[in-house]
Protein backbone atom coordinates (compact mmCIF):
# COMPACT_ATOMS: atom_id res chain seq x y z
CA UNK A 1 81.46 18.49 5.94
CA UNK A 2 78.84 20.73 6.53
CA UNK A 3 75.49 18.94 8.02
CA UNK A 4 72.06 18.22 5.56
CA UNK A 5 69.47 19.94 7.47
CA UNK A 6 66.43 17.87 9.41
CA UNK A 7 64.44 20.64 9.23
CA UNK A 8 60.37 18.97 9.17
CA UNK A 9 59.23 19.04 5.94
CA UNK A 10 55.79 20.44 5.19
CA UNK A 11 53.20 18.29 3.17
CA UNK A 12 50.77 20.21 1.29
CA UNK A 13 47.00 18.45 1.24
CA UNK A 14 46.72 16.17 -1.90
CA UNK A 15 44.55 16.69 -4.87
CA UNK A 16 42.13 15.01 -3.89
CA UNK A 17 41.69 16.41 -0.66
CA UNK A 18 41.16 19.71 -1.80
CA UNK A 19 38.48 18.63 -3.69
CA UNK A 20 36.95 16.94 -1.26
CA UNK A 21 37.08 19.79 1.18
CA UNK A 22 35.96 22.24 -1.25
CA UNK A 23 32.99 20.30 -1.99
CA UNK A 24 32.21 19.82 1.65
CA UNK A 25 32.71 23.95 1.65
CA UNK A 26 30.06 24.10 -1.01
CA UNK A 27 27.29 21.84 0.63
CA UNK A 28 27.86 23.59 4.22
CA UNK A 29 27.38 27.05 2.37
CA UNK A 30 23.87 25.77 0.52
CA UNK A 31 22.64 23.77 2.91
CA UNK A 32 22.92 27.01 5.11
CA UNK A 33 21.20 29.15 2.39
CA UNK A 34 18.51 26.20 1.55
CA UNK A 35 17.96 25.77 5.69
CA UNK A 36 14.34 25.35 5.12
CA UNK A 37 14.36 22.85 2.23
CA UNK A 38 16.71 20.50 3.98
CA UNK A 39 14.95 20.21 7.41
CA UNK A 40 11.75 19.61 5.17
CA UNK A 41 13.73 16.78 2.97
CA UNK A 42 14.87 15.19 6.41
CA UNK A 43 11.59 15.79 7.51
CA UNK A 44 9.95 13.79 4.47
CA UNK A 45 12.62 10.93 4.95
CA UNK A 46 11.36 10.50 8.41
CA UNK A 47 7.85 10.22 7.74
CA UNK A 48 8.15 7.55 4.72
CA UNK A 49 10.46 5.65 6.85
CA UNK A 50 8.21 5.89 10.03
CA UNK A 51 5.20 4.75 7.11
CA UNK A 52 7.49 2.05 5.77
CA UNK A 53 7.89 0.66 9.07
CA UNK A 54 3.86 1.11 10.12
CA UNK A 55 2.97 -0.94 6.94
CA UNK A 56 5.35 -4.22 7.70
CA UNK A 57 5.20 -4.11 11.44
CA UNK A 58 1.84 -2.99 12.12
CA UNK A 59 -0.84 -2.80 9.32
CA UNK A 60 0.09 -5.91 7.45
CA UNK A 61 -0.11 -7.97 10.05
CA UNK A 62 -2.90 -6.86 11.59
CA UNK A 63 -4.60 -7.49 8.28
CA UNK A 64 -3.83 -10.62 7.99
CA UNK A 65 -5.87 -10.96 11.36
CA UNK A 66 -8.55 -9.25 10.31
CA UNK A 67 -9.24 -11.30 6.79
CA UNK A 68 -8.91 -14.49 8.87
CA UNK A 69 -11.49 -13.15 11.31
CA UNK A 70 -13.13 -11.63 9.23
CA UNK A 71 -13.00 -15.09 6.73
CA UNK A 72 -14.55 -17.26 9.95
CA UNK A 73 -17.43 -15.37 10.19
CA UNK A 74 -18.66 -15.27 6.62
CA UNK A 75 -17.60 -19.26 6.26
CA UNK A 76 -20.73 -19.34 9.42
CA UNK A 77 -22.74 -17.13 6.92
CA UNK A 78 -22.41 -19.66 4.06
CA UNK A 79 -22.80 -23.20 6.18
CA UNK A 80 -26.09 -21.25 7.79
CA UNK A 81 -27.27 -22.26 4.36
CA UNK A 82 -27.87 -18.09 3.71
CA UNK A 83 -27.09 -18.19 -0.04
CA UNK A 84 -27.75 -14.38 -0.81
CA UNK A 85 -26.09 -13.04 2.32
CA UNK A 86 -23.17 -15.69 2.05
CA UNK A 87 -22.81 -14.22 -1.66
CA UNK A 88 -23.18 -10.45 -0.69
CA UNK A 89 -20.83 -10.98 1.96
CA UNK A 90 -18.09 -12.79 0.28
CA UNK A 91 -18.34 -10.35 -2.88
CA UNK A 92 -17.16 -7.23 -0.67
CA UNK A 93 -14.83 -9.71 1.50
CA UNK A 94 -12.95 -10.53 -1.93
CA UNK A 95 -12.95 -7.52 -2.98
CA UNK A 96 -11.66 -5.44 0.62
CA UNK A 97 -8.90 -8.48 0.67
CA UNK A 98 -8.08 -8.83 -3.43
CA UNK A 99 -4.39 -9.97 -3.68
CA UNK A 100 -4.40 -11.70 -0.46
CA UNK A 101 -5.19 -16.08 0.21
CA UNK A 102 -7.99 -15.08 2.14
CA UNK A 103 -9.22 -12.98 -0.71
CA UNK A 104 -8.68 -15.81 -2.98
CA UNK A 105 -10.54 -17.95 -0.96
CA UNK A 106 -13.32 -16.09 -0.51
CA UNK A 107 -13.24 -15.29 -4.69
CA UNK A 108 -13.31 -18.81 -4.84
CA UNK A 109 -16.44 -19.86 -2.08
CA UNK A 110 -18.28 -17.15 -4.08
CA UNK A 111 -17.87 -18.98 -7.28
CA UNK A 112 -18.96 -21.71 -5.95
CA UNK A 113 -22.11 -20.58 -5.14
CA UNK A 114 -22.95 -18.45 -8.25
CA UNK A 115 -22.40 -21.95 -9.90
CA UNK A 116 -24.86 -23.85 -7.54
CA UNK A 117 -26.73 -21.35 -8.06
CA UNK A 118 -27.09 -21.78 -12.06
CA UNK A 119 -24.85 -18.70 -12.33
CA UNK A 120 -21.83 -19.58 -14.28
CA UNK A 121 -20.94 -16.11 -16.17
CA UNK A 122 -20.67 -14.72 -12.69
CA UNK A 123 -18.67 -17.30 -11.61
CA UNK A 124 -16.35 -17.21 -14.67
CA UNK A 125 -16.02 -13.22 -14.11
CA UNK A 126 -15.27 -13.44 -9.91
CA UNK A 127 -12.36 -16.10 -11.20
CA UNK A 128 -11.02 -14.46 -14.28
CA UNK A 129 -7.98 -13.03 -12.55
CA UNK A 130 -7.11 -16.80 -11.59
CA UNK A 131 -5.33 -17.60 -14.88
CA UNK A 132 -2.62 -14.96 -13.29
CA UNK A 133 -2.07 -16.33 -10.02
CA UNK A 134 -1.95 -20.23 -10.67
CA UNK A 135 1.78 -20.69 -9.22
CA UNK A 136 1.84 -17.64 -7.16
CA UNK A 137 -1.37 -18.16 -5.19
CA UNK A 138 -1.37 -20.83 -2.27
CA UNK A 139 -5.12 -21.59 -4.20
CA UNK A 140 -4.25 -20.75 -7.39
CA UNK A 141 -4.29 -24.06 -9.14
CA UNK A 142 -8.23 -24.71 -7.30
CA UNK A 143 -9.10 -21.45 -8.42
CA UNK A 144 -8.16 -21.75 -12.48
CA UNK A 145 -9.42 -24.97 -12.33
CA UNK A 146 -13.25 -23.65 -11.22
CA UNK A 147 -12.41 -20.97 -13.33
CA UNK A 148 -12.35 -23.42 -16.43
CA UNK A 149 -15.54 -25.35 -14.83
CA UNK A 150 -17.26 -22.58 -15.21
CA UNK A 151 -16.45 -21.32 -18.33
CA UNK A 152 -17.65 -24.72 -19.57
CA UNK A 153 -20.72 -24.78 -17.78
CA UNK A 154 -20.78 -21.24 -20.02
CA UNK A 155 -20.39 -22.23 -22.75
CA UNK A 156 -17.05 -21.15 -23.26
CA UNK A 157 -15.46 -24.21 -24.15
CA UNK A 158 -12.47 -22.78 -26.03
CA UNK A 159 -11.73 -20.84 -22.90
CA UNK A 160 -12.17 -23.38 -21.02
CA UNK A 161 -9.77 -25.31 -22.63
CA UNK A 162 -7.21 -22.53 -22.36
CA UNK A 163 -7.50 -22.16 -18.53
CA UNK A 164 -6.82 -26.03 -18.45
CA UNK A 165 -3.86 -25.56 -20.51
CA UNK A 166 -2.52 -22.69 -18.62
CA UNK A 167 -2.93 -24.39 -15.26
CA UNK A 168 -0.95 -27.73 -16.88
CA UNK A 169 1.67 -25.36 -17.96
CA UNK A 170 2.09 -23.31 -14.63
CA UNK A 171 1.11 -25.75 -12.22
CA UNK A 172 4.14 -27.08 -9.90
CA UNK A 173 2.84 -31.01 -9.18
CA UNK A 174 2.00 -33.58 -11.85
CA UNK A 175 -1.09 -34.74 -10.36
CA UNK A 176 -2.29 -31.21 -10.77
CA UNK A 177 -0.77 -31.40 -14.56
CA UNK A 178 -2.51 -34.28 -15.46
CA UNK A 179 -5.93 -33.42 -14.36
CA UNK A 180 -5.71 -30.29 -16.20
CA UNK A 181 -4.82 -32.18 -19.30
CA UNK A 182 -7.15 -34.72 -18.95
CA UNK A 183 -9.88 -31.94 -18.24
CA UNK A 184 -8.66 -29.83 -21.58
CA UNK A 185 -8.43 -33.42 -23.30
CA UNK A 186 -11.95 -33.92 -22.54
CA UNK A 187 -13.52 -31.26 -23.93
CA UNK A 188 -11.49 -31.53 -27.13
CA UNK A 189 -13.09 -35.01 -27.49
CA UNK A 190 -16.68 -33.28 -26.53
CA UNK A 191 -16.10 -31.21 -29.84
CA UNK A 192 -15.02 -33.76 -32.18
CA UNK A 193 -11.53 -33.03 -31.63
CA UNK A 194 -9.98 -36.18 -31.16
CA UNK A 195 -6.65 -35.80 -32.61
CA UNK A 196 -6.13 -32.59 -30.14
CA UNK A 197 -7.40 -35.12 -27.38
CA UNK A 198 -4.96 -37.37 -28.27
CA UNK A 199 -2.03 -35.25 -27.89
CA UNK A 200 -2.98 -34.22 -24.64
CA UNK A 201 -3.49 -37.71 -22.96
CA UNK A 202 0.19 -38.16 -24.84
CA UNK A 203 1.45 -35.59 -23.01
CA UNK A 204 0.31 -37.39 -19.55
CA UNK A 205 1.70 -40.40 -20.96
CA UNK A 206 4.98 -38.99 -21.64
CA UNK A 207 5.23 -37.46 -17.52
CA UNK A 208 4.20 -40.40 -16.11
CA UNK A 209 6.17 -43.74 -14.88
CA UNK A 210 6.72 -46.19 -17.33
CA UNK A 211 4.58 -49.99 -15.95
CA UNK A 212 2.43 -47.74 -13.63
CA UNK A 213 -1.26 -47.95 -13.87
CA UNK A 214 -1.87 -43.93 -14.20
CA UNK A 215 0.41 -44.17 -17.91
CA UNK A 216 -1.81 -47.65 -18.83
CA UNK A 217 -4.95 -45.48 -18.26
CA UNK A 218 -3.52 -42.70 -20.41
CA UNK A 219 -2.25 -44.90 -22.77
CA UNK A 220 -5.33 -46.05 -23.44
CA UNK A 221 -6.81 -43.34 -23.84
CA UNK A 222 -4.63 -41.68 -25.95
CA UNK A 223 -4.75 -45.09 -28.17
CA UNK A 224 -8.86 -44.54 -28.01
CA UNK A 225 -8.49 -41.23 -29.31
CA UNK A 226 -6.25 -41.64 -32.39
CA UNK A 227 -8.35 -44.27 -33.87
CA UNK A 228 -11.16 -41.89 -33.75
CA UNK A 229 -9.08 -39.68 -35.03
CA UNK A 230 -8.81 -41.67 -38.43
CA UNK A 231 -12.10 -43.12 -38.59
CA UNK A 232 -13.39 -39.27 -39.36
């Protein structure tokens, strides 16, 4: 019987294989004719990489270090009892460090001032970016509350009652909540608005634990403001 021969068989490269080699061909062939342009790509991957790195491990930090020196020496300004160099000096600080706590803080210390200092359109204009930061600011909440301080103290009482809204909305604790709402409620009573007022002390009622003296208060309030509300 004559013998099947075991002669190695030979396996040809698959499909895909060729492809893939043939593409790896290609690139060898234009990355040698495009040299220049892909040391000058690897070249700007480097540098935003080496920037990338500079900015998280380096400048960042080291700003953080200088706003909170920077921070201590204008708080000395202000307690010096200085009013026009504390506010000259916390204007640029805020500014130099907007976006930042520090910044914040020193946007709010300024406020503070232009307010004791009869100012309160200044004041409402150094806060006005408050209304956007209330949850993600670690003074957020303090902030869009002096915000809506001042716009009252401007005569902005619609505004005002807006911020206190927004901050009741946004804010993450209930005592912050409720002093928005009872700040917002107030000013609706100011203006005649009682039945507004009213629904905004019932909203404190509703958040608050039923027997406790906070919901009595509230309660009573809201009670206060509904009859007014239909004696008009």
């Amino acid at each position: 019987m004559a013998t099947q021969s075991l002669a190695p068989r030979h396996h040809r490269p698959s499909d895909t294989e060729d492809a893939l080699l043939a593409r790896l061909l290609h690139f060898g062939e234009w990355a040698r004719r495009n040299a220049a342009a892909v040391i000058a790509g690897a070249v700007l991957v480097l540098v935003a990489a080496a920037v990338v790195v500079y900015y998280f491990a380096v400048y960042k930090p080291g700003q953080r270090e200088r706003a909170a020196e920077g921070f201590m020496r204008i708080q000395q300004t202000v307690a010096s009892g200085n009013a026009q160099l504390a506010e000259r000096e916390l204007a640029t600080f805020s500014k130099t460090y907007e976006g930042t706590s520090y910044g914040d803080e020193a946007s709010i210390a300024l406020a503070q001032i232009q307010l004791q200092g009869g100012k309160p359109a200044d004041a409402v204009k150094t806060l006005s970016g408050f209304t956007g930061r209330i949850a993600s600011s670690p003074v957020g909440v303090q902030g869009a509350m002096l915000l809506a301080s001042a716009q009252q103290q401007a005569g902005q009482a619609d505004a005002a009652v807006q911020t206190y809204l927004a901050v009741a909305d946004k804010a993450r604790l209930d005592y912050q909540k409720h002093d928005a709402l009872s700040a917002a409620a107030a000013i609706r009573e100011e203006k005649g608005d009682f039945k507004g007022a009213a629904e905004l002390y019932q909203r404190i009622v509703s958040s608050t634990e039923e027997g406790s003296m906070e919901r009595a208060v509230f309660e009573m309030r809201a009670a206060e403001a509904e009859a007014r509300a239909a004696g008009k």
